[in-house]
Protein backbone atom coordinates (compact mmCIF):
# COMPACT_ATOMS: atom_id res chain seq x y z
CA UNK A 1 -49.36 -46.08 -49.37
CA UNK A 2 -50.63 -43.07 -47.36
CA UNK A 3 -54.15 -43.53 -48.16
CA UNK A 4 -53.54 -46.89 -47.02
CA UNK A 5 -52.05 -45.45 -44.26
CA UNK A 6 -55.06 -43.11 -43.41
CA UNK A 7 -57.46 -46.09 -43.86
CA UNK A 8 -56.00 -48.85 -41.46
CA UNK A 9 -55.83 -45.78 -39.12
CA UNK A 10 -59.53 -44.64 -39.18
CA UNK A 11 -60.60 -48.28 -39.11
CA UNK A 12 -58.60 -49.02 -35.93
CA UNK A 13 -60.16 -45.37 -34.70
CA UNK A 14 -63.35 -47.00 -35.35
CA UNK A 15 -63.38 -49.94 -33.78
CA UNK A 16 -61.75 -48.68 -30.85
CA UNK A 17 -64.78 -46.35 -30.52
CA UNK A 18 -62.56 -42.90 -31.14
CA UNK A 19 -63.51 -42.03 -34.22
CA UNK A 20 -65.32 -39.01 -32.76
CA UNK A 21 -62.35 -37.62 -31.54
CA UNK A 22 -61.76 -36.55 -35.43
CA UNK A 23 -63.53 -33.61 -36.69
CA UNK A 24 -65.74 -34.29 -39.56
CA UNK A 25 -65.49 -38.31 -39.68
CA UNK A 26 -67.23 -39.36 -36.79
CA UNK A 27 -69.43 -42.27 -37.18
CA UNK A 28 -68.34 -43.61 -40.46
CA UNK A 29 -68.49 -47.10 -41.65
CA UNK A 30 -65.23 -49.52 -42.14
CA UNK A 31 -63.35 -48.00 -44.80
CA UNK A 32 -60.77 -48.91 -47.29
CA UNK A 33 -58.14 -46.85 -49.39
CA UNK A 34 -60.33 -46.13 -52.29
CA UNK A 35 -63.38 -45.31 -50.07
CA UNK A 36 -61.77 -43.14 -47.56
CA UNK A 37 -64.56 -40.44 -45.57
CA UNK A 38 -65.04 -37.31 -47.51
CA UNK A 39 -64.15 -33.70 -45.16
CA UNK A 40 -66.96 -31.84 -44.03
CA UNK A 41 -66.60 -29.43 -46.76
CA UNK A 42 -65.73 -30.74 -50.16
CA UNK A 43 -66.01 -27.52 -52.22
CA UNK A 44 -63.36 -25.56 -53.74
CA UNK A 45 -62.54 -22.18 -51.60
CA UNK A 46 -63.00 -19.61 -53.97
CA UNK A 47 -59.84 -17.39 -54.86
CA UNK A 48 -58.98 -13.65 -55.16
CA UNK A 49 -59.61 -12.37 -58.68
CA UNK A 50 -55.83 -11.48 -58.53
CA UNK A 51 -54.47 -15.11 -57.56
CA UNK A 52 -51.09 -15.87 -59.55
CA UNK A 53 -50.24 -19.43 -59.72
CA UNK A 54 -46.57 -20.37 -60.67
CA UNK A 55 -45.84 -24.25 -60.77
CA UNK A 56 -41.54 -24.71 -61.03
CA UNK A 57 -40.88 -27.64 -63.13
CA UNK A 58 -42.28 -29.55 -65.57
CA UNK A 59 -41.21 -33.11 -64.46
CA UNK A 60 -44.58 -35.24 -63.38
CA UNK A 61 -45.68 -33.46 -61.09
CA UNK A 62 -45.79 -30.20 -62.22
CA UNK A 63 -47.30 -31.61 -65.51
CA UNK A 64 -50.04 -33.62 -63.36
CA UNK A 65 -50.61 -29.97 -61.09
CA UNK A 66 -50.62 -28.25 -64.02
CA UNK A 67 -53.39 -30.99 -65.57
CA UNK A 68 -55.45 -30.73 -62.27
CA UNK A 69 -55.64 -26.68 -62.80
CA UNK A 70 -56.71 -27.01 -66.30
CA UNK A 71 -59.65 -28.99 -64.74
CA UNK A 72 -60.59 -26.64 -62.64
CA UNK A 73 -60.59 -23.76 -64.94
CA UNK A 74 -57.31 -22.27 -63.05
CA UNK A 75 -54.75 -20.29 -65.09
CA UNK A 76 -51.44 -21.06 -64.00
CA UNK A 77 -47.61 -20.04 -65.39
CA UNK A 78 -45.54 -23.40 -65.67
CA UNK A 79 -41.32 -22.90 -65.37
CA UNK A 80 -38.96 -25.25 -66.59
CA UNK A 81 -35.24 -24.75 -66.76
CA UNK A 82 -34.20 -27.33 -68.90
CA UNK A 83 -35.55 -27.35 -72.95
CA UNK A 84 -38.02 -30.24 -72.68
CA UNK A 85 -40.82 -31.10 -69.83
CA UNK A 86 -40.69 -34.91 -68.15
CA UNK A 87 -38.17 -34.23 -65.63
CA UNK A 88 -36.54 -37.99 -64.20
CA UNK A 89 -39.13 -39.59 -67.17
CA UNK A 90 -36.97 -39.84 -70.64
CA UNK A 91 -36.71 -42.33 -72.80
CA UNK A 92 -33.26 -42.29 -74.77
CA UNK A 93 -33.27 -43.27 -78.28
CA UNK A 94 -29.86 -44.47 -79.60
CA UNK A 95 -31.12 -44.75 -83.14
CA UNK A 96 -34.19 -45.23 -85.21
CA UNK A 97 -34.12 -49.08 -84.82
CA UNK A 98 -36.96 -51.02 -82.71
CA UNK A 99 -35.92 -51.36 -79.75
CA UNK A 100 -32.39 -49.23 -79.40
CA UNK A 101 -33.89 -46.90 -76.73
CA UNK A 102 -32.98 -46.47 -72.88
CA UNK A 103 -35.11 -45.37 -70.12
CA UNK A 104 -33.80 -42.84 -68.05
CA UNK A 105 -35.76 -42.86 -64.66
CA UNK A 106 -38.79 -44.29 -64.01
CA UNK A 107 -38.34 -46.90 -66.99
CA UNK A 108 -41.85 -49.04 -66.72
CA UNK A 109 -45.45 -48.89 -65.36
CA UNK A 110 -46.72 -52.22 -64.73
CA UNK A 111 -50.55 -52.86 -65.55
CA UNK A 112 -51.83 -53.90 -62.55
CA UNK A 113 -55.16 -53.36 -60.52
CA UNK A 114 -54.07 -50.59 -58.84
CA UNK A 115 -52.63 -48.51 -61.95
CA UNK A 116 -56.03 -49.59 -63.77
CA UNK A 117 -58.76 -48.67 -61.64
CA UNK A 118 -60.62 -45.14 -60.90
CA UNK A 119 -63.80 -44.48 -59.14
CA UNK A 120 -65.57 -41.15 -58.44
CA UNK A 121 -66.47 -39.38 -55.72
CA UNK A 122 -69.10 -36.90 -54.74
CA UNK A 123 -67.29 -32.93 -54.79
CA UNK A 124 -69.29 -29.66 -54.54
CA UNK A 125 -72.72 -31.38 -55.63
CA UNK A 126 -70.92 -33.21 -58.53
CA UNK A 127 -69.47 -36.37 -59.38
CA UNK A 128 -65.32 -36.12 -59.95
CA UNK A 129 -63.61 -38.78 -61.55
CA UNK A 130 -60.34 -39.19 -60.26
CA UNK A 131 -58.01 -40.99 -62.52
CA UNK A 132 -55.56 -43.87 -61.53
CA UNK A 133 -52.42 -44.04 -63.88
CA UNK A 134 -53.55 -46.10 -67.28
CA UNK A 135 -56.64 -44.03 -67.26
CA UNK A 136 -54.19 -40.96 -67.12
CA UNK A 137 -52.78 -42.39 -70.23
CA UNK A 138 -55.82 -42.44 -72.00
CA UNK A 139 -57.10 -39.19 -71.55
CA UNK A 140 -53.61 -37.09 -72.25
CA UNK A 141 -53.15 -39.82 -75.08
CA UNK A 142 -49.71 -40.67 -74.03
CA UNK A 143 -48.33 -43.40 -76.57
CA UNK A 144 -47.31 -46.77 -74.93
CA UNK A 145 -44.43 -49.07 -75.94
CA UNK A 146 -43.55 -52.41 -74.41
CA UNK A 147 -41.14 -52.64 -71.88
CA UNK A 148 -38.68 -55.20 -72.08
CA UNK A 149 -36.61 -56.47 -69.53
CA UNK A 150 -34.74 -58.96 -70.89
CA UNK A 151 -33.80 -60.29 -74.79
CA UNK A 152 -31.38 -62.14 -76.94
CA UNK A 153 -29.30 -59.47 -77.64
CA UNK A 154 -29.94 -57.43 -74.76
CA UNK A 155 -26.46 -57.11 -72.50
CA UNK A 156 -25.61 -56.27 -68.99
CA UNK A 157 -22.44 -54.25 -68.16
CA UNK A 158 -20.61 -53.58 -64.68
CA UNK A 159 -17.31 -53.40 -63.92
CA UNK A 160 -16.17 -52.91 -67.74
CA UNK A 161 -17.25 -56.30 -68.14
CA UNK A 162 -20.47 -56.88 -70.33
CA UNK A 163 -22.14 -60.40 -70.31
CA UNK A 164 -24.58 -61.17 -73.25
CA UNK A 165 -27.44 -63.79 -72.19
CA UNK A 166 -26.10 -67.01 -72.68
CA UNK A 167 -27.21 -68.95 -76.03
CA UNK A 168 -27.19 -72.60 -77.33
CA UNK A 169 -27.31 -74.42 -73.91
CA UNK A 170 -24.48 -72.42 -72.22
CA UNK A 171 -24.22 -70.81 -68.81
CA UNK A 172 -23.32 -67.72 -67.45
CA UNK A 173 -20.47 -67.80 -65.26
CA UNK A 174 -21.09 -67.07 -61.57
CA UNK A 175 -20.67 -64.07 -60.44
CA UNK A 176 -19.45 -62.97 -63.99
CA UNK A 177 -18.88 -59.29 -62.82
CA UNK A 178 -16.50 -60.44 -60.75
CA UNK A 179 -17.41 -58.39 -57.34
CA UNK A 180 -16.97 -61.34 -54.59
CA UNK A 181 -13.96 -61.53 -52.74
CA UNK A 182 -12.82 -64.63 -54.51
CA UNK A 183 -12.65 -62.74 -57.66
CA UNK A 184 -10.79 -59.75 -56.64
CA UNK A 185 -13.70 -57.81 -55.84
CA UNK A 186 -15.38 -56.46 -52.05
CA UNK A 187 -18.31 -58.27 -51.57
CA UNK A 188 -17.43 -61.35 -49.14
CA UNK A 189 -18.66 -65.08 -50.91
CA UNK A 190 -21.18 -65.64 -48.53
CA UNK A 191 -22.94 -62.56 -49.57
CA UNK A 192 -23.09 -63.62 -53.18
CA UNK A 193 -25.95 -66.22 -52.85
CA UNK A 194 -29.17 -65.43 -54.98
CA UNK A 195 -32.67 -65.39 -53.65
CA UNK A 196 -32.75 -68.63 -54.70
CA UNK A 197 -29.95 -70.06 -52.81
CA UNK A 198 -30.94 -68.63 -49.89
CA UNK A 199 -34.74 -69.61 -50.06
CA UNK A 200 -33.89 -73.21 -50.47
CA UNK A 201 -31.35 -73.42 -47.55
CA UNK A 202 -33.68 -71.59 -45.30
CA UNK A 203 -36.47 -74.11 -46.25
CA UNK A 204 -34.52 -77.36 -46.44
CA UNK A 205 -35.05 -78.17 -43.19
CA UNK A 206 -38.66 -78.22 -43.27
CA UNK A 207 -38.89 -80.01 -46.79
CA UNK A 208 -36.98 -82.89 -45.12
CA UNK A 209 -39.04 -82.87 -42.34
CA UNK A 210 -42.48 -83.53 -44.16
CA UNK A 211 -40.47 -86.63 -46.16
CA UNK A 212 -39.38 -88.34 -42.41
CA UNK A 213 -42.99 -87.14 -41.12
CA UNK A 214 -41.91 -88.70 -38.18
CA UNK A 215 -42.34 -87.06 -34.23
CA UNK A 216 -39.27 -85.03 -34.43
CA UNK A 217 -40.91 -83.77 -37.54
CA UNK A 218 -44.03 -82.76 -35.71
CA UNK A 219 -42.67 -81.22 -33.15
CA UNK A 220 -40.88 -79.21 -35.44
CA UNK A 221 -43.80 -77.61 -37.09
CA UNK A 222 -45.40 -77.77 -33.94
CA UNK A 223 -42.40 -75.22 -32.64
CA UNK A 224 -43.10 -72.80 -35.75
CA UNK A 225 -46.98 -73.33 -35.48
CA UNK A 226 -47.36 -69.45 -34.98
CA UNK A 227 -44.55 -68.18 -37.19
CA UNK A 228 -45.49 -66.18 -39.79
CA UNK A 229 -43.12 -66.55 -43.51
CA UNK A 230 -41.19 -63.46 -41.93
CA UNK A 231 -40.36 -64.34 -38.60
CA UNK A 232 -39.24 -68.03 -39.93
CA UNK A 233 -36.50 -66.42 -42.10
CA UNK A 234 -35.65 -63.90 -39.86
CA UNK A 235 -34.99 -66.68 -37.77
CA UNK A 236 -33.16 -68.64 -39.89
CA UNK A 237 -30.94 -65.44 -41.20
């Protein structure tokens, strides 16, 4: 997000003709997040002989700091207070079965693009490759297990109630944790509609409209014409 951030920022710099105003990046070409225009000067400032480093915790970040020093040849003293390194990452294993495990924190990285993909990047007269997230995976050999969201014997608790996933045709009941108001719990009935419900209502409307295709119809979707998806439902809701 930031270097998207910095990106849509230089590019509006850009074509506004500013982009002078910023020391070191004047004059560059339309940019995007991966592509972003390098500082004037790339290479590492060189430190005392006598530089202590001291990275406190062991949770990502201090593991991926810690990973970045080892690149660059930098010794470095790593504290952790508690008797394992991850941090918010842990998976729990109830038992040796497949499968009886829960993730504590940050419980799935989704292979997409973005987690995918590196590229490399010119840095002191050399080419850097800098690592998206599977490609961190590979190189540190961290093993890889499926995640699972949802399964036939996989059950959700709230409220002291837990609801298996229904089998042979059944149906959960709605709101089966019981947290509307018409259940005994907080949340008012209204409140309780899924995504679903609410997408459908917002867009009956129109749905009827293209059936009649009539000129009430038209001028309907002539009165939305320059609504964007967002501003229709924030209408709507």
């Amino acid at each position: 997000m930031t270097r998207d951030s910095i990106s849509k920022l230089l590019n509006r710099l850009s074509n506004e003709g500013k982009d002078g105003q910023l020391p070191g990046v004047g004059g560059f070409s339309p940019t995007d997040p991966d592509n972003l225009p390098p500082r004037p000067d790339e290479s590492p400032l060189p430190l005392p002989s006598d530089t202590k480093i001291c990275i406190v915790g062991a949770g990502i970040s201090g593991l991926y700091a810690g990973l970045i020093l080892d690149h660059l040849g930098v010794a470095y003293d790593l504290l952790e207070a508690s008797p394992r390194p991850g941090g918010r990452i842990l998976t729990h294993y109830f038992s040796t079965r497949k499968h009886d495990y829960y993730d504590i924190g940050a419980m799935r990285f989704p292979n997409v693009p973005p987690m995918e993909r590196y590229w490399s990047r010119s840095l002191a007269n050399s080419v850097t490759d800098i690592y998206r997230t599977f490609d961190l995976f590979k190189r540190t050999g961290v093993p890889l297990i499926d995640y699972l969201l949802n399964g036939e014997n996989t059950p959700k608790r709230y409220n002291g109630i837990t609801v298996f996933p229904p089998k042979d045709g059944t149906t959960v009941e709605e709101d089966p944790f019981h947290v509307s108001e018409s259940k005994g719990g907080i949340v008012p009935d209204e409140s309780m509609k899924t995504i679903s419900t609410i997408l459908e209502e917002a867009f009956a409307p129109l749905k009827d409209a293209l059936k009649r295709g009539d000129a009430e119809s038209f001028k309907l979707f002539e009165e939305l014409d320059n609504f964007t998806v967002r501003d229709y439902l924030s209408k709507k809701m």
